[in-house]
Structure formats: C-alpha cells, structure tokens
PDB file of N, CA and C in Angstrom:
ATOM      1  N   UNK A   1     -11.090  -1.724  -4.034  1.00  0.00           N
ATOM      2  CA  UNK A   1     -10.898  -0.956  -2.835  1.00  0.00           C
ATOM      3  C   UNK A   1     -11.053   0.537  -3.113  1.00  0.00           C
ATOM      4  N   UNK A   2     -10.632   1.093  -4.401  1.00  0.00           N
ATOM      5  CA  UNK A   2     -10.687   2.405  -4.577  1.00  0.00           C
ATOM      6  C   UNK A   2     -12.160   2.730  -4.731  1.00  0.00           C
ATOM      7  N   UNK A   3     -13.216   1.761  -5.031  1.00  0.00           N
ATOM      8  CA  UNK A   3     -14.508   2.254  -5.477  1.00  0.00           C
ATOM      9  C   UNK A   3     -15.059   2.681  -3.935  1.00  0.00           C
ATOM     10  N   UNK A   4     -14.313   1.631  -2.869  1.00  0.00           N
ATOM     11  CA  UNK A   4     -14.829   1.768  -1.319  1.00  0.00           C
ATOM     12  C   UNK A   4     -14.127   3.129  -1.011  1.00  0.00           C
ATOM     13  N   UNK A   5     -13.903   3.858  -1.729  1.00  0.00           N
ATOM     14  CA  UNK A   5     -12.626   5.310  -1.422  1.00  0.00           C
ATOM     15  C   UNK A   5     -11.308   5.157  -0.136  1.00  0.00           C
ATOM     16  N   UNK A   6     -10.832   3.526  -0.346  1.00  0.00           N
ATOM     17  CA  UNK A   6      -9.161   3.550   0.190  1.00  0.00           C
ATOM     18  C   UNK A   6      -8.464   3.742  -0.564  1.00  0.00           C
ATOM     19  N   UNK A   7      -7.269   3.592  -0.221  1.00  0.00           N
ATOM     20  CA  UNK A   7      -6.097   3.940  -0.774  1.00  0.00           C
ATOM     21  C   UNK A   7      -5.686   2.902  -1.299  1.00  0.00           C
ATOM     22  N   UNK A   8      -5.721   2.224  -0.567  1.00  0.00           N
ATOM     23  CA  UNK A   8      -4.883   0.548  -0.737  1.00  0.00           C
ATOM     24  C   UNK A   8      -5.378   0.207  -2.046  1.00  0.00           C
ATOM     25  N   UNK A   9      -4.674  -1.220  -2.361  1.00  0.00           N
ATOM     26  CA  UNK A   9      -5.022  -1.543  -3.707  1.00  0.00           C
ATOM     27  C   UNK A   9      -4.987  -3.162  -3.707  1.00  0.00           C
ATOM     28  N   UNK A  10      -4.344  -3.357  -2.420  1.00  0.00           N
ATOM     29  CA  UNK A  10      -4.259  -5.086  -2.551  1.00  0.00           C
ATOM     30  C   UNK A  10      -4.442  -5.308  -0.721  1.00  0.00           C
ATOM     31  N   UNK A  11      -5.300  -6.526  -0.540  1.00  0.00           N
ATOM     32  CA  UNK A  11      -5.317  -6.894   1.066  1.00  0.00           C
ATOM     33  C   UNK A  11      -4.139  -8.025   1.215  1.00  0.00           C
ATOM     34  N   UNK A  12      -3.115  -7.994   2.073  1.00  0.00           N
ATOM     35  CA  UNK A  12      -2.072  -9.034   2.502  1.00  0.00           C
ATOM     36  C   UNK A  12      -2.537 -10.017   3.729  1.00  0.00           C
ATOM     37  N   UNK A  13      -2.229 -11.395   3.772  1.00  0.00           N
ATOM     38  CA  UNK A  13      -2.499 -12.144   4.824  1.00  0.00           C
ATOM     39  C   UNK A  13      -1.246 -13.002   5.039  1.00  0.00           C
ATOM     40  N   UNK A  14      -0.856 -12.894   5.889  1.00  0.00           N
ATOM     41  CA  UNK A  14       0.179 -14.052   6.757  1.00  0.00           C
ATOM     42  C   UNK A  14      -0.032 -14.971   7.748  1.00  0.00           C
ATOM     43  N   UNK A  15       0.209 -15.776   7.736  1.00  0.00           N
ATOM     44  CA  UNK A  15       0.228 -17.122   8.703  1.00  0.00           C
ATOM     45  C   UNK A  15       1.173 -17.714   9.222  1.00  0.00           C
ATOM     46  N   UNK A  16       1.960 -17.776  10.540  1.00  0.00           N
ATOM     47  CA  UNK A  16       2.798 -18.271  10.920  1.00  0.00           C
ATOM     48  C   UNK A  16       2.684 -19.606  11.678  1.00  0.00           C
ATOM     49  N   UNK A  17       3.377 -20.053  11.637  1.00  0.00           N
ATOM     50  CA  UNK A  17       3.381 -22.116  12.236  1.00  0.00           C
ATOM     51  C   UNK A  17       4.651 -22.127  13.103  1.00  0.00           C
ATOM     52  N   UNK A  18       4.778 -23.056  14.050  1.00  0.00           N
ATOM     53  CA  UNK A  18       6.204 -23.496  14.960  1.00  0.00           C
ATOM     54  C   UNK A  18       6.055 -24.387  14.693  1.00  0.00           C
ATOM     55  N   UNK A  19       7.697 -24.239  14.245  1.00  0.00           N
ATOM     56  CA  UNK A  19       8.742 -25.429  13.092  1.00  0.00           C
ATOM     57  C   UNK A  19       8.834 -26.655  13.341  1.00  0.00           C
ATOM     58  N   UNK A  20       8.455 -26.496  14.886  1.00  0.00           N
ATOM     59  CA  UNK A  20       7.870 -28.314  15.564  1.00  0.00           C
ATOM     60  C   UNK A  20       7.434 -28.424  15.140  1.00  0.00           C
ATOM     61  N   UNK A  21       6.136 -28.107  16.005  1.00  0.00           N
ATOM     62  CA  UNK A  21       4.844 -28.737  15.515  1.00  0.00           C
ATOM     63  C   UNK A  21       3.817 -28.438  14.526  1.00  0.00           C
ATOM     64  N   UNK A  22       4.126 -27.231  13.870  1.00  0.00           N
ATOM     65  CA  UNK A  22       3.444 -26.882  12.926  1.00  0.00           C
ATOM     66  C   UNK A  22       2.125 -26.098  13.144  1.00  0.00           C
ATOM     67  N   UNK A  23       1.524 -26.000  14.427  1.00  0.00           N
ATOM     68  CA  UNK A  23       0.883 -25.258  15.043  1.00  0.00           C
ATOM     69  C   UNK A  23       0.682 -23.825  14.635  1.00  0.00           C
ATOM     70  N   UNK A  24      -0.512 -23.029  14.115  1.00  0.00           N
ATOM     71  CA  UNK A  24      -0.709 -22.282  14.366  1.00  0.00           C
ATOM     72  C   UNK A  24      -0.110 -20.981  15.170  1.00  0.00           C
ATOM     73  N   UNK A  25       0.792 -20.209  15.485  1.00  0.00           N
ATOM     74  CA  UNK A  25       1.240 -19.466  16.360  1.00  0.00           C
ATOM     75  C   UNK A  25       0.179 -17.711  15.734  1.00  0.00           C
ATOM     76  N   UNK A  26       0.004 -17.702  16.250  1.00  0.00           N
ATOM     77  CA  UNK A  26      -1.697 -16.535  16.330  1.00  0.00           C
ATOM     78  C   UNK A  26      -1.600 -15.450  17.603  1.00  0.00           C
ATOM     79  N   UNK A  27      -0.482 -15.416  18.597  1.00  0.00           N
ATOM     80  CA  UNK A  27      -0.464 -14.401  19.486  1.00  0.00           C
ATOM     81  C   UNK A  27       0.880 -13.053  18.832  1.00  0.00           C
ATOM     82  N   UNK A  28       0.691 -12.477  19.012  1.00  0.00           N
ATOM     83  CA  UNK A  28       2.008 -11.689  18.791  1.00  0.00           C
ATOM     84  C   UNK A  28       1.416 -10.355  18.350  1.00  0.00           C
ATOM     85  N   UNK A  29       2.076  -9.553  17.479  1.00  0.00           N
ATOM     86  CA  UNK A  29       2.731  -8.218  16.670  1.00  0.00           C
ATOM     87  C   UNK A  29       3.281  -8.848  15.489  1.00  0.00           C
ATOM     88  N   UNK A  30       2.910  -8.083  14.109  1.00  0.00           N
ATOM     89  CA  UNK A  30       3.387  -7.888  13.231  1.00  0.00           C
ATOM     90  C   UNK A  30       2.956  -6.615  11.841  1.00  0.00           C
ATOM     91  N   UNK A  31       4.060  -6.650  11.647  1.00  0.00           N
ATOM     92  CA  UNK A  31       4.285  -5.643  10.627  1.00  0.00           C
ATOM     93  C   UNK A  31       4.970  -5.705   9.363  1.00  0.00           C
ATOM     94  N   UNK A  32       4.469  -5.386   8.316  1.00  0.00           N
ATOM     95  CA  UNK A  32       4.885  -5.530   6.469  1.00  0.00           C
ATOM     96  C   UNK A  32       5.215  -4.083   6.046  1.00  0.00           C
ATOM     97  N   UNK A  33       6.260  -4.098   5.451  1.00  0.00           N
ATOM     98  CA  UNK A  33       6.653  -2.682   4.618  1.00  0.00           C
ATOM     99  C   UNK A  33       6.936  -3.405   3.459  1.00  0.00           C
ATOM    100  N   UNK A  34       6.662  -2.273   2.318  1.00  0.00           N
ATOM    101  CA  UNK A  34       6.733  -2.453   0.613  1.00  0.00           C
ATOM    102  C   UNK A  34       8.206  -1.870   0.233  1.00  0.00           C
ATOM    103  N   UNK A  35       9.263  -2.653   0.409  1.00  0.00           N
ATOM    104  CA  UNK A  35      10.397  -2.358  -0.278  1.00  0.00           C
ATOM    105  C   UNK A  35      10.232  -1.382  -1.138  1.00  0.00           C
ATOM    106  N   UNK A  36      11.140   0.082  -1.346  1.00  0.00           N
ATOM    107  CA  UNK A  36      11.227   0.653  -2.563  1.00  0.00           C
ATOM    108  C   UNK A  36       9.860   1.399  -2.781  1.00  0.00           C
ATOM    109  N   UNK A  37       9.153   1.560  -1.492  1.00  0.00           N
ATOM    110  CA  UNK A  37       7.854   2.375  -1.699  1.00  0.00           C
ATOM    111  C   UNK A  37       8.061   3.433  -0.969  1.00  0.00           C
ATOM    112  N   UNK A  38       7.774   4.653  -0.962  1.00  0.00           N
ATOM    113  CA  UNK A  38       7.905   5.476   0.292  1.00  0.00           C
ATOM    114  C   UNK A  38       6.999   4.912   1.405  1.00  0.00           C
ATOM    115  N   UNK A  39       6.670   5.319   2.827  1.00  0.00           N
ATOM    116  CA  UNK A  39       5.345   5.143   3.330  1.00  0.00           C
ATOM    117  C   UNK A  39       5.938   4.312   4.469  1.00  0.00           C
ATOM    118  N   UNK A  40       5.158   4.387   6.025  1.00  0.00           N
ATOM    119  CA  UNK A  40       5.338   3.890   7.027  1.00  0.00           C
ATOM    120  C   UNK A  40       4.969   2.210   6.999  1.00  0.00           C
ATOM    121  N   UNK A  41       5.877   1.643   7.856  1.00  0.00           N
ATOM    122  CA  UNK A  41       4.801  -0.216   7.654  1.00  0.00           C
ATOM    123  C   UNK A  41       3.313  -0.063   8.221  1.00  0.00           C
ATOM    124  N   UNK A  42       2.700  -1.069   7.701  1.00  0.00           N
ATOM    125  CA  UNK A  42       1.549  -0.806   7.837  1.00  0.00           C
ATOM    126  C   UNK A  42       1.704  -2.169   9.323  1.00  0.00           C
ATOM    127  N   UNK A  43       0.911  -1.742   9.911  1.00  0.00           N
ATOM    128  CA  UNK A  43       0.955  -2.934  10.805  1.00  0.00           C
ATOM    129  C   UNK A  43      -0.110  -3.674  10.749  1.00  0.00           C
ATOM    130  N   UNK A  44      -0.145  -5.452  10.718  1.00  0.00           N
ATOM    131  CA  UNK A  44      -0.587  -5.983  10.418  1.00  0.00           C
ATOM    132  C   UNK A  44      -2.055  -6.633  11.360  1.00  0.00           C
ATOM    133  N   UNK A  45      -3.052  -6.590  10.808  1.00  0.00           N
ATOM    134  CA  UNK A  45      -4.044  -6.798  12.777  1.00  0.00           C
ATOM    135  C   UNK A  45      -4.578  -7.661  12.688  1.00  0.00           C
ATOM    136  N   UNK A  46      -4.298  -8.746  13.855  1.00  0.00           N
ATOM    137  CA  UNK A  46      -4.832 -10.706  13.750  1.00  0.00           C
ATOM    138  C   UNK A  46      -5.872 -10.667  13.241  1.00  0.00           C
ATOM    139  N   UNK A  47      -5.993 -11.672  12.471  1.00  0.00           N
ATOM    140  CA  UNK A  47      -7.510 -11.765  12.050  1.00  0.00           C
ATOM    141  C   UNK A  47      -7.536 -13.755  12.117  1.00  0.00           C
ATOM    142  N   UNK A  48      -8.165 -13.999  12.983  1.00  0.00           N
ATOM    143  CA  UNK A  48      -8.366 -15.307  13.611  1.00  0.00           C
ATOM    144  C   UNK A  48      -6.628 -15.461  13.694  1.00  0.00           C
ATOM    145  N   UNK A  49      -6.448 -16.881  12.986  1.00  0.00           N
ATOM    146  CA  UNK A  49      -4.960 -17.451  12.963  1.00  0.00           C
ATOM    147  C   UNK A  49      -3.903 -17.136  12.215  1.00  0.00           C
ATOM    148  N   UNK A  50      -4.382 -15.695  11.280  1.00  0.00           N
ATOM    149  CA  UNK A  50      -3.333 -14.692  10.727  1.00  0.00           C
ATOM    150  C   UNK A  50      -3.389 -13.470  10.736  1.00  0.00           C
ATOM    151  N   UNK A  51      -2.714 -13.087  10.349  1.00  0.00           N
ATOM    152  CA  UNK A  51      -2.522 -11.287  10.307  1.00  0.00           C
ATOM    153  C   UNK A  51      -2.968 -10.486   8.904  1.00  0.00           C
ATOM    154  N   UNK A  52      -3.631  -9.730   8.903  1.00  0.00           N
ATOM    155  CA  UNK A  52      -3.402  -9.009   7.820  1.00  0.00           C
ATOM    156  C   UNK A  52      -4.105  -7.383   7.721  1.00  0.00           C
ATOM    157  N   UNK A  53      -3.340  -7.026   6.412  1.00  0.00           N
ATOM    158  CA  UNK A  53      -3.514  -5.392   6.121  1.00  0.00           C
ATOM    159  C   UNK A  53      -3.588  -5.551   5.176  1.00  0.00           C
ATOM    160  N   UNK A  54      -4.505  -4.017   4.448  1.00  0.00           N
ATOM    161  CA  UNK A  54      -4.263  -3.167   3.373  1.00  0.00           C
ATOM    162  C   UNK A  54      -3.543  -2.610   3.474  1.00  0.00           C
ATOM    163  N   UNK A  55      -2.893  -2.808   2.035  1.00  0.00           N
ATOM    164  CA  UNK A  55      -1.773  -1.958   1.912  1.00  0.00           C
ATOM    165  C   UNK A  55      -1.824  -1.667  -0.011  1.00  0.00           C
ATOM    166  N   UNK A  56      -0.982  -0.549  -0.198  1.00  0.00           N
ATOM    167  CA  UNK A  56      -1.210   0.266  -1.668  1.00  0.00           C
ATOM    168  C   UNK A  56       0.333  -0.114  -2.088  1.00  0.00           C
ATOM    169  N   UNK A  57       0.054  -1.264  -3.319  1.00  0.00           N
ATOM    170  CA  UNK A  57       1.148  -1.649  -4.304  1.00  0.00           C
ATOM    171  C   UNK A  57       1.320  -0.704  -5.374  1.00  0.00           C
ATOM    172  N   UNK A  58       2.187  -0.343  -5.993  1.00  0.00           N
ATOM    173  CA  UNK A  58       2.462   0.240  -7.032  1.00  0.00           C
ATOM    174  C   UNK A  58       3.823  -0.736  -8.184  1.00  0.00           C
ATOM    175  N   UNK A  59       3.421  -0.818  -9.066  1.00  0.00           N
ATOM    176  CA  UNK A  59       4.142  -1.227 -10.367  1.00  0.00           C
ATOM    177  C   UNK A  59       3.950  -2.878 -10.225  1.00  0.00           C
ATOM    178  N   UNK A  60       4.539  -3.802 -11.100  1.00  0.00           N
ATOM    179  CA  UNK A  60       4.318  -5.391 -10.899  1.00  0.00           C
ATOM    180  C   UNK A  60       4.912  -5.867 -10.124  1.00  0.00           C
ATOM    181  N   UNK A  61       6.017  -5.910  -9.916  1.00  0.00           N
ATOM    182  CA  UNK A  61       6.862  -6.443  -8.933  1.00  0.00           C
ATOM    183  C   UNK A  61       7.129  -5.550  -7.660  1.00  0.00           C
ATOM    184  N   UNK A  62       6.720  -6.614  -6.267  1.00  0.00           N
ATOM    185  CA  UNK A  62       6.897  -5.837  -5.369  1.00  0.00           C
ATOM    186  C   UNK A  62       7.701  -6.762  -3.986  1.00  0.00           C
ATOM    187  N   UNK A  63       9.012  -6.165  -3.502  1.00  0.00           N
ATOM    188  CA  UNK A  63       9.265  -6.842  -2.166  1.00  0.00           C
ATOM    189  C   UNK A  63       8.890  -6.734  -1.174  1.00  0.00           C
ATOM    190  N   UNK A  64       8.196  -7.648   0.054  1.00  0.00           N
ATOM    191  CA  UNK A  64       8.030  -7.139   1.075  1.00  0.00           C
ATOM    192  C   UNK A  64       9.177  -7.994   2.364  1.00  0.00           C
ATOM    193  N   UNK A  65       8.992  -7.046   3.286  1.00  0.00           N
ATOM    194  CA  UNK A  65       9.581  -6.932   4.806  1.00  0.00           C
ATOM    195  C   UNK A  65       8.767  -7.123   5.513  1.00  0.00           C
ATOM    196  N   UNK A  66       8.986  -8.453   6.230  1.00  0.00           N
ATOM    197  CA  UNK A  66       7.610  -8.761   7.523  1.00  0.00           C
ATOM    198  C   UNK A  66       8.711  -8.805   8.497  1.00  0.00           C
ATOM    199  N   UNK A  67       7.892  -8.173   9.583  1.00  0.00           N
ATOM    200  CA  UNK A  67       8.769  -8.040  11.005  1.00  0.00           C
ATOM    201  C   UNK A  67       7.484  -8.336  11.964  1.00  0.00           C
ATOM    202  N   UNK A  68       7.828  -9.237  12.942  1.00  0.00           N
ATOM    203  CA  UNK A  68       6.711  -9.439  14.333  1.00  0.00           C
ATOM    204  C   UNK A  68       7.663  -9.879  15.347  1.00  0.00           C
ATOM    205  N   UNK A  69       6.590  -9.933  16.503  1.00  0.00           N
ATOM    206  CA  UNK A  69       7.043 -10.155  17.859  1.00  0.00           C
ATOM    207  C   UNK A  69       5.920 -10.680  18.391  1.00  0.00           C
ATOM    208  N   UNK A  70       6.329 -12.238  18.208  1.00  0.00           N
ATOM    209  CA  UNK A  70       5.039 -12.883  18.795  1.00  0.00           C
ATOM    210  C   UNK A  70       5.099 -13.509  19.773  1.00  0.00           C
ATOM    211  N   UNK A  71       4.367 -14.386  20.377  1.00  0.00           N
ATOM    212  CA  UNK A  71       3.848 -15.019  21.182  1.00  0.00           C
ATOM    213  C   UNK A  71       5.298 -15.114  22.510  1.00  0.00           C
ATOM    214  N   UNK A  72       6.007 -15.233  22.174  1.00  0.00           N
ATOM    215  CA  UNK A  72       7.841 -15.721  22.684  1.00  0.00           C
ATOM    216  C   UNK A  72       8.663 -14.270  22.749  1.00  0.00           C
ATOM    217  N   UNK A  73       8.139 -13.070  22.299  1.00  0.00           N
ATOM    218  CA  UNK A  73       8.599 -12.018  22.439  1.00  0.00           C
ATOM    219  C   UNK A  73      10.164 -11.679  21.834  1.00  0.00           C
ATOM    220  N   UNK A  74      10.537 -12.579  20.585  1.00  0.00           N
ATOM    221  CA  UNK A  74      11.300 -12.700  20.165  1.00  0.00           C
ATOM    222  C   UNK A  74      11.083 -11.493  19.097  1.00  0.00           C
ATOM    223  N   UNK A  75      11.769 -10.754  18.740  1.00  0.00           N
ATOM    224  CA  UNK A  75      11.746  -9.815  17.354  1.00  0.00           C
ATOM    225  C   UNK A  75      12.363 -10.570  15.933  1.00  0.00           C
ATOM    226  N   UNK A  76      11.438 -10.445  15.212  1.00  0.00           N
ATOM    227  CA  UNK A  76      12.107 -11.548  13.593  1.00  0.00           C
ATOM    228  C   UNK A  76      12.261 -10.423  12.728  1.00  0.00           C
ATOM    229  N   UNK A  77      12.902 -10.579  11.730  1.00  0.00           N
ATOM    230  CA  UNK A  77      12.437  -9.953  10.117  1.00  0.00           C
ATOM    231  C   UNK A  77      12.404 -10.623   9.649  1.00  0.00           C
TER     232      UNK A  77
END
C-alpha cells in the first residue's frame, strides 16, 4: 500500500450473519478503531456482503473495536 503512496498498511474485511438464519446481513453502517492507536475510526464501506477499510497498524499485536448500525437500526460494539 505504501508503494501506492497510502498510509494504511493492512486492508480489514467483516462479515456479519443473523444468528437465525445465518444469512448474510449486508445493509447497515459500520465502523473499526485500532485500540491504543491515536486516530479517528475509520469507517468501514460495504463492499458486496461485507464491509471493509484501510486502515494503518502499527507494532504486532493489535485490538480492534467494531461498532455498526445495521439493517434493524440497532447500535452494537
């Protein structure tokens, strides 16, 4: 990514399912922050039946925070 001159250093993808049926759930909002990093969440932008961003890791171990509001307008972390 740095040779493309971003910042980022790793691409993230998420996929969410309902616990019924296991279905795909693909409408909503979501957003990932890097525990212990400075820096705003990056928000995450559908890409078919998941979400995802670049985002810039630093050191080996890293936690993340996913927060959305999908389809049901429910807010998660």
């Amino acid at each position: 990514m740095a040779k493309m001159g971003m910042d980022a250093t790793h691409h993230v993808m998420v996929f969410f399912a309902d616990e019924k049926s296991g279905e795909a759930v693909s409408g909503g909002k979501a957003a990932i922050k890097v525990k212990g990093q400075e820096g705003k969440p990056a928000m995450l932008m559908q890409m078919g039946e998941g979400y995802g961003a670049d985002v810039k890791l630093e050191g080996m171990m890293n936690t993340f925070e996913i927060g959305t509001k999908l389809e049901d307008g429910k807010k998660r972390q």
